[in-house]
Protein backbone atom coordinates (compact mmCIF):
# COMPACT_ATOMS: atom_id res chain seq x y z
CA UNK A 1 13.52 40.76 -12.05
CA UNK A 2 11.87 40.39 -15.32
CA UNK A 3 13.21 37.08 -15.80
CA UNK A 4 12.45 35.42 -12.42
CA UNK A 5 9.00 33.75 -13.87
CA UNK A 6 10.77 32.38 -16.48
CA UNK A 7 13.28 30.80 -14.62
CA UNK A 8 10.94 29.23 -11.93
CA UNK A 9 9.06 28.05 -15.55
CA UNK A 10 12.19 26.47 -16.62
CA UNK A 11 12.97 24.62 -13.40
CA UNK A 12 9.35 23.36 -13.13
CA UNK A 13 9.98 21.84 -16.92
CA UNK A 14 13.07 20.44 -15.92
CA UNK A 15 12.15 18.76 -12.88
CA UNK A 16 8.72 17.29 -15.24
CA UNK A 17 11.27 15.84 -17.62
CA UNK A 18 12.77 13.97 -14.86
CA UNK A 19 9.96 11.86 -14.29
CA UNK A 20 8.77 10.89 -18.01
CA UNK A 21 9.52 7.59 -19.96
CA UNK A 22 12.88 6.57 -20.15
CA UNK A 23 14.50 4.47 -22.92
CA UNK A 24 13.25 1.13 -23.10
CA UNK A 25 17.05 -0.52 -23.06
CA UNK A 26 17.45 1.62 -20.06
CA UNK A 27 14.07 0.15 -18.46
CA UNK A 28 14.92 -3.50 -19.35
CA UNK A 29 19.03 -3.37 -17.83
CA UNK A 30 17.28 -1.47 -14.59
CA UNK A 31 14.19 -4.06 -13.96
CA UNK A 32 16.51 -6.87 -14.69
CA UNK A 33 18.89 -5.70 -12.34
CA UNK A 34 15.72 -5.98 -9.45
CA UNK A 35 14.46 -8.96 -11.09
CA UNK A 36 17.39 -11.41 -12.08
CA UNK A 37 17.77 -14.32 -10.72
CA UNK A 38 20.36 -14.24 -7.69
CA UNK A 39 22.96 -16.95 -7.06
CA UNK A 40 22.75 -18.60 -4.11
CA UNK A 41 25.03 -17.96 -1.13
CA UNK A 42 26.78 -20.80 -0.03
CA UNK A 43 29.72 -22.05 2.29
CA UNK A 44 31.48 -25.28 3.81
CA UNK A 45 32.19 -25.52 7.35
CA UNK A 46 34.67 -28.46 9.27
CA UNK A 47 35.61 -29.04 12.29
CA UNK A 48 37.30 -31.80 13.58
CA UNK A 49 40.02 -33.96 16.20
CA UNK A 50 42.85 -35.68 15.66
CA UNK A 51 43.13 -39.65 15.96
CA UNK A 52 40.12 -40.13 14.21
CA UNK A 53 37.92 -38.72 16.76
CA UNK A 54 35.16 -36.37 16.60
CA UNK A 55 34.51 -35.26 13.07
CA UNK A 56 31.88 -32.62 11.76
CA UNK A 57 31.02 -31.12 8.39
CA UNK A 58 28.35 -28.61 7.48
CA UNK A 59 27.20 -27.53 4.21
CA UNK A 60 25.33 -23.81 3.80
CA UNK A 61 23.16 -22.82 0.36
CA UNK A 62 21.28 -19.96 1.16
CA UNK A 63 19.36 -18.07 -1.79
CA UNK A 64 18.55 -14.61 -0.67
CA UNK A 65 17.32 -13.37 -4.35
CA UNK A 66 14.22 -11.42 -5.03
CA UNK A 67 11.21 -12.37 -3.96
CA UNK A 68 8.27 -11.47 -6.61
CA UNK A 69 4.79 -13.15 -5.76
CA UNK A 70 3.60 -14.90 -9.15
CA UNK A 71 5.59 -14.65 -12.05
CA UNK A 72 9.04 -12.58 -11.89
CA UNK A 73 8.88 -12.40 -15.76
CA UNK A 74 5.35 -10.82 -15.84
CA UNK A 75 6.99 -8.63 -13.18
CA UNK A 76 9.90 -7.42 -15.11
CA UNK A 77 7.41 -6.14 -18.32
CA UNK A 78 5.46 -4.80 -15.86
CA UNK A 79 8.36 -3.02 -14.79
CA UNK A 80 9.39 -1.88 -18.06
CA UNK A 81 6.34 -0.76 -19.16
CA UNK A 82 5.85 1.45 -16.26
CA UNK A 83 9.28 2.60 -16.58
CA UNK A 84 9.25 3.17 -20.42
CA UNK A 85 5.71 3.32 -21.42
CA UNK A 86 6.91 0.04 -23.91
CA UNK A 87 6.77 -3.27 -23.49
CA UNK A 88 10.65 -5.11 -23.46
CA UNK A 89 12.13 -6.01 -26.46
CA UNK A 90 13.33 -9.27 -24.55
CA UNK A 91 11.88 -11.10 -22.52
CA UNK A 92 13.24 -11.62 -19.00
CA UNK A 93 15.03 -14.92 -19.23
CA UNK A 94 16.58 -14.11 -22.44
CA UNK A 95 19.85 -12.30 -21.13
């Protein structure tokens, strides 16, 4: 029973390591992951009747990416910094 404080010391350091910096090329692949731009979602649609009657077409561009207010590249250093304590060694649009 001796060594019960020092376990409950160990876990409590272990569990404080979790949540310091990370590696700044692990910072910059996570917050450009969040802050990428997304392609947009898109899709044809037809619909239509023989002997050239009643004909429709539809055309569908959707762009569900994320939405940052102001600047998504001050976001993603922002990001990385927090994550890394550094700034990013490249810039957002660079990848």
């Amino acid at each position: 029973m001796r060594h019960a404080p020092a376990y409950g010391l160990l876990a409590a350091g272990l569990s404080l390591a979790a949540c310091g910096p990370i590696p700044v090329e692990q910072a910059e692949r996570q917050c450009y992951a969040q802050f990428a731009p997304k392609p947009p979602i898109s899709g044809e649609a037809g619909m239509g009747v023989t002997n050239d009657g009643f004909r429709s077409n539809m055309k569908v561009e959707l762009n569900v990416g994320a939405y940052v207010q102001g600047d998504p590249s001050a976001a993603y250093d922002s990001c990385v910094f927090r994550k890394s304590g550094r700034m990013p060694t490249r810039p957002l649009y660079s990848y």
